[in-house]
N, C-alpha and C. Protein backbone atom coordinates (compact mmCIF):
# COMPACT_ATOMS: atom_id res chain seq x y z
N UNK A 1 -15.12 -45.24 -43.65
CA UNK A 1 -13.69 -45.11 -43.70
C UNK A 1 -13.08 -46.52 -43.77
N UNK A 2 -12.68 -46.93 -44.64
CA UNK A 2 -12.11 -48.18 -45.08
C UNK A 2 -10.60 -48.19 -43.84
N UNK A 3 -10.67 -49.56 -43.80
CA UNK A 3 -9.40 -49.52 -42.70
C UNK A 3 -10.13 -49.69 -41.01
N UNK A 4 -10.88 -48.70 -40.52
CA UNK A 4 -11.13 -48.62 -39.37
C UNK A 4 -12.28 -49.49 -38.89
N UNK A 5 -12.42 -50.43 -38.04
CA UNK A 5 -13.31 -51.44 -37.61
C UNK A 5 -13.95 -50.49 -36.13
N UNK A 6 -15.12 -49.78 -36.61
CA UNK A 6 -16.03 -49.19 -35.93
C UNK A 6 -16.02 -50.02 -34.29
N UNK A 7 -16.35 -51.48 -34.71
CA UNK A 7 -17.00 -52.03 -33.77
C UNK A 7 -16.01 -52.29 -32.88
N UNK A 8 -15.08 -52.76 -33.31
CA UNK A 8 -14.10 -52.86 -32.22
C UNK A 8 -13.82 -51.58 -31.39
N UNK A 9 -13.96 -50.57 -31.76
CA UNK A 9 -14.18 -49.15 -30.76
C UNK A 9 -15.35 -49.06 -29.60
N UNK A 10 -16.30 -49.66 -30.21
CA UNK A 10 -17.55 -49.75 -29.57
C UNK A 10 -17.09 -50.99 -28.58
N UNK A 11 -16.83 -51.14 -28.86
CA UNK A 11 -16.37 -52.96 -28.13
C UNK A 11 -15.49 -52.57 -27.21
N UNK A 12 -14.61 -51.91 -27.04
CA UNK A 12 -13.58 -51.33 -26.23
C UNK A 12 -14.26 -50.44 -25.53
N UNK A 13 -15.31 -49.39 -25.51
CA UNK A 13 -15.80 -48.29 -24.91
C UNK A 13 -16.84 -48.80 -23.74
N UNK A 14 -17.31 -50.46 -24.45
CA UNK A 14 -18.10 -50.65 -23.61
C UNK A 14 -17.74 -51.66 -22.50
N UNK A 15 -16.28 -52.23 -22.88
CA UNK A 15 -15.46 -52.82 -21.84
C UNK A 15 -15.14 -51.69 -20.67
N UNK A 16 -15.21 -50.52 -20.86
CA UNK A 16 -14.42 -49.50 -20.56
C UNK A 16 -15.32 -49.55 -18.94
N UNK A 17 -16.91 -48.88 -19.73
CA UNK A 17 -17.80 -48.67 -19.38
C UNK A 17 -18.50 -49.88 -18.49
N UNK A 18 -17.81 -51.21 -18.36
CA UNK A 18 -18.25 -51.89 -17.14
C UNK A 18 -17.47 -51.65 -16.65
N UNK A 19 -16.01 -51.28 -16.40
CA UNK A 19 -14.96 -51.51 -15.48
C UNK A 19 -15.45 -50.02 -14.84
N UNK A 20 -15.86 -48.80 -15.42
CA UNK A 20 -15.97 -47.99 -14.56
C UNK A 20 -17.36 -48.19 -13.99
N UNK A 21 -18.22 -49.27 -13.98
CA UNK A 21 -19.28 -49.40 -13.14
C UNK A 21 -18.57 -50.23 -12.20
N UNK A 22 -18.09 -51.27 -12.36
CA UNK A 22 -17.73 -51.87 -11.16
C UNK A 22 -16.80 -51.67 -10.25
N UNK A 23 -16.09 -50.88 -10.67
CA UNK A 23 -15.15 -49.67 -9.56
C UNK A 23 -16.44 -48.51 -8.71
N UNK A 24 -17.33 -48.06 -8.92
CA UNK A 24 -18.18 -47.41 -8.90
C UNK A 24 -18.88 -48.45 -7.67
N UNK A 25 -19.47 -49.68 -7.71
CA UNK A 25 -19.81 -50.62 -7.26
C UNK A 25 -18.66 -50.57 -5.73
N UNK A 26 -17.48 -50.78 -6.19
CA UNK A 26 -16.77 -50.88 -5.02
C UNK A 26 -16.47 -49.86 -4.03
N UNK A 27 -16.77 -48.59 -4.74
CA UNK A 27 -16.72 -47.47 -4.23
C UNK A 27 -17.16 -47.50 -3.12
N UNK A 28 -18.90 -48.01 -3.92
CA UNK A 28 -19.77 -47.57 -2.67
C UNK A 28 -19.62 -48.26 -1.92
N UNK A 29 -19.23 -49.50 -1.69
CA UNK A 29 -19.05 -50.49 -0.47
C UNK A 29 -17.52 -50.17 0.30
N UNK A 30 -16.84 -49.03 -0.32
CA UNK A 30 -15.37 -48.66 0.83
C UNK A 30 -15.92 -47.39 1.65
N UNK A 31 -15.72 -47.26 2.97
CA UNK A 31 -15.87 -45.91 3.53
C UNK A 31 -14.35 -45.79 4.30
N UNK A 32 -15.06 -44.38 4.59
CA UNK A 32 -13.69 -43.15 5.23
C UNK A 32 -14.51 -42.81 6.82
N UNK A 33 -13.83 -42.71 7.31
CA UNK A 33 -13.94 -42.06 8.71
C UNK A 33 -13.52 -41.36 8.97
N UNK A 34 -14.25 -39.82 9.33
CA UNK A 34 -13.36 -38.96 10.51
C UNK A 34 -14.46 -38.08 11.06
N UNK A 35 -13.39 -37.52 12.33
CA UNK A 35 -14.28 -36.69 13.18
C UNK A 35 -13.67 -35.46 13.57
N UNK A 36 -13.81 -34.56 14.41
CA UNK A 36 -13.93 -33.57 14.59
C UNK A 36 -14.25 -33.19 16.37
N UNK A 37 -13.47 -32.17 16.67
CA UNK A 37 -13.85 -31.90 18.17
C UNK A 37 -13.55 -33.02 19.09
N UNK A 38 -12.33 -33.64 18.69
CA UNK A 38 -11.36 -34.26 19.28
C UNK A 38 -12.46 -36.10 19.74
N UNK A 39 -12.87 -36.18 18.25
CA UNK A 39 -14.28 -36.94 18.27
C UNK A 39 -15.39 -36.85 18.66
N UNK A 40 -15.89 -36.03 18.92
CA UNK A 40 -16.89 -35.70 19.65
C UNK A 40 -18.27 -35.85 18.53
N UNK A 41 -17.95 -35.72 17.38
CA UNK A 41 -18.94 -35.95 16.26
C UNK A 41 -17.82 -36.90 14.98
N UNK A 42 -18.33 -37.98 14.67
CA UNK A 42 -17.26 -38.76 13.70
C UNK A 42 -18.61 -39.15 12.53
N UNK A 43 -17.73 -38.85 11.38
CA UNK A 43 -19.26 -38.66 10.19
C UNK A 43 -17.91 -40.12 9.63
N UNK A 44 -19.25 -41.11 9.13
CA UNK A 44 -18.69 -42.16 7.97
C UNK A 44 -19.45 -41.83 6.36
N UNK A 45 -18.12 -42.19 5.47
CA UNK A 45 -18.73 -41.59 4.39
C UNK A 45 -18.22 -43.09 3.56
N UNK A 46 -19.11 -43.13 2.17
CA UNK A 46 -18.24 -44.30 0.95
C UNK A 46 -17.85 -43.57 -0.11
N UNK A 47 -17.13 -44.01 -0.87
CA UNK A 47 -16.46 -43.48 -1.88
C UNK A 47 -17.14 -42.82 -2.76
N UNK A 48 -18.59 -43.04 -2.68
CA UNK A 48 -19.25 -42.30 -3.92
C UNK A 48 -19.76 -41.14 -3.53
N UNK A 49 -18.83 -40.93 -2.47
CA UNK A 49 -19.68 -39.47 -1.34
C UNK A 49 -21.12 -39.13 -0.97
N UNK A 50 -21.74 -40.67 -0.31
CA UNK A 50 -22.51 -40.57 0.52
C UNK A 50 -22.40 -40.82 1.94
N UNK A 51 -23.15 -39.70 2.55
CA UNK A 51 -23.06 -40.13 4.44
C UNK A 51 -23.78 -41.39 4.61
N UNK A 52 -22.67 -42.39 5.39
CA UNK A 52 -23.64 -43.32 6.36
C UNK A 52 -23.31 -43.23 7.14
N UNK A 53 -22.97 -42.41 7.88
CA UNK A 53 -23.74 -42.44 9.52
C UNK A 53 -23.07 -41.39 10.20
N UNK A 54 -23.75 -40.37 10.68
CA UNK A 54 -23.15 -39.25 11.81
C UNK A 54 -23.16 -39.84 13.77
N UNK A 55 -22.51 -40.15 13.92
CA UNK A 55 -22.08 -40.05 15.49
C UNK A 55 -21.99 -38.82 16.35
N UNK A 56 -22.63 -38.57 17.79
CA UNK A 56 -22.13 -37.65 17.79
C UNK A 56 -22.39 -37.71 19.59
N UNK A 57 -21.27 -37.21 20.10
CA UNK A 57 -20.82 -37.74 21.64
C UNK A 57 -22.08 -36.69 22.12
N UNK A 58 -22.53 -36.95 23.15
CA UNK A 58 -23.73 -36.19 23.95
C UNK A 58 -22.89 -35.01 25.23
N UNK A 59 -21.42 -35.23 24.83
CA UNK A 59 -20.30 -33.93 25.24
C UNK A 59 -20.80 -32.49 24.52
N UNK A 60 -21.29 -33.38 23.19
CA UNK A 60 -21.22 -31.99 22.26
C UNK A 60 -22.36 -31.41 22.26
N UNK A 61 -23.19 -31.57 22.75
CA UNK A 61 -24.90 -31.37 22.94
C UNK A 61 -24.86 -30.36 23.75
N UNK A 62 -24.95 -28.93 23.30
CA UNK A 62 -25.75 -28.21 24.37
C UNK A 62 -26.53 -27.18 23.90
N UNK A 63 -27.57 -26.95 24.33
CA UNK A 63 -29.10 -26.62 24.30
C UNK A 63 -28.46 -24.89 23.74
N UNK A 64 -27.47 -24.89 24.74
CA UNK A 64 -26.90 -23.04 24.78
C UNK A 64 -25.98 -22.52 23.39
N UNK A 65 -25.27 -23.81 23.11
CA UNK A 65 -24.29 -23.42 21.50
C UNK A 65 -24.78 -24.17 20.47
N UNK A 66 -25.96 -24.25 19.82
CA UNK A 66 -26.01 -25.09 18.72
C UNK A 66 -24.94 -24.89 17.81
N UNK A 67 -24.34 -23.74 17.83
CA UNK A 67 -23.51 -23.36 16.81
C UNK A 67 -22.11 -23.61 17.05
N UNK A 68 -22.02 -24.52 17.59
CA UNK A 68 -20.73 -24.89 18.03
C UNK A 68 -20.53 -26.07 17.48
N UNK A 69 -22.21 -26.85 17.25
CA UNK A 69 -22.31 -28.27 17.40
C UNK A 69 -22.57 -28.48 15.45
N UNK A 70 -23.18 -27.52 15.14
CA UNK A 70 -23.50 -27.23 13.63
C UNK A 70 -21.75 -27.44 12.66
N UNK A 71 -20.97 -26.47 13.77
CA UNK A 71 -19.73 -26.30 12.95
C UNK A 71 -19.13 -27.80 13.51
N UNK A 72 -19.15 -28.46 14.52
CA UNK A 72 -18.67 -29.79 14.52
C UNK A 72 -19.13 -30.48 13.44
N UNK A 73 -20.09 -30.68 13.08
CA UNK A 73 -20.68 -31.46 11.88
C UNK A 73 -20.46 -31.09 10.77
N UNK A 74 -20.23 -29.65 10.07
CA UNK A 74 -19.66 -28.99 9.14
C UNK A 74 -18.75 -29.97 8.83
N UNK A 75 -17.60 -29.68 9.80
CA UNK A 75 -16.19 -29.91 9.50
C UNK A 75 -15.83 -31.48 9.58
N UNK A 76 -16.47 -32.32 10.39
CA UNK A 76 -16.88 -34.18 10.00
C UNK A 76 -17.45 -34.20 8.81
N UNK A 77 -18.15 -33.63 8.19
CA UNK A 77 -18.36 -34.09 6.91
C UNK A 77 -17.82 -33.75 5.74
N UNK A 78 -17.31 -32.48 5.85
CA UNK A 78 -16.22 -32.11 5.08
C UNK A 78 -14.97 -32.80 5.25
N UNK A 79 -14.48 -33.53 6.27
CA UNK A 79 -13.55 -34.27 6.26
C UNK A 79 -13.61 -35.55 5.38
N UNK A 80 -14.76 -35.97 6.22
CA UNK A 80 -15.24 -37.62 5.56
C UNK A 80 -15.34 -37.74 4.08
N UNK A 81 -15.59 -35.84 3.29
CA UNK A 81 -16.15 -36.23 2.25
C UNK A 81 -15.06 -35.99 0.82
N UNK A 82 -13.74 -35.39 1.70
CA UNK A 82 -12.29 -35.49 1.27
C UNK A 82 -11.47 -36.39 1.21
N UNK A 83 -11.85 -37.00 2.16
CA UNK A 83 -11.12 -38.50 2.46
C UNK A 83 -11.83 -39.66 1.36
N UNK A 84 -13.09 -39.14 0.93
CA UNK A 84 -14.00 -40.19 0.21
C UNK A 84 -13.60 -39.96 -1.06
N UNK A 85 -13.20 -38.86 -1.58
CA UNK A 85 -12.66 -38.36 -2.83
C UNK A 85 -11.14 -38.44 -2.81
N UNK A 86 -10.32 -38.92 -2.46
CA UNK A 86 -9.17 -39.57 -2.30
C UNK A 86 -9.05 -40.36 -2.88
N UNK A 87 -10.26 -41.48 -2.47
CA UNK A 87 -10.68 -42.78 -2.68
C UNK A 87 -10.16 -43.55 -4.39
């Protein structure tokens, strides 16, 4: 197609294509915090929605409700991982 300079498209797509790696890059080095059960479990997450690191108070520990302690962690990481997609 006479007129249109291919490369300069290519040239632009691949400018494009570092800026969305290095946003990507920064992602992963921002995190989100939150918790759940008035802190009792606080999940940290980074922007590229991975967990680093679950906390979790030894309040919330008991042998008798795991299922109390399951849904604390549910809902910390579902937080953390909303807050990370914000991002």
């Amino acid at each position: 197609m006479p007129g249109i300079d291919l490369n300069y498209f290519i040239r632009q797509a691949n400018k494009l294509t570092e800026k969305i790696e290095a946003r990507k890059q920064e992602l992963a080095n921002e995190t989100v915090e939150a918790s759940s059960g008035e802190g009792r479990v606080t999940v940290v997450a980074n922007g590229i929605q991975e967990i680093r690191s679950i906390k979790i108070d030894k309040s919330a520990i008991d042998p008798n409700d795991t299922g109390m302690l399951e849904d604390l962690i549910t809902a910390a990481v579902n937080a953390a991982l909303a807050s990370s997609r914000q991002l």
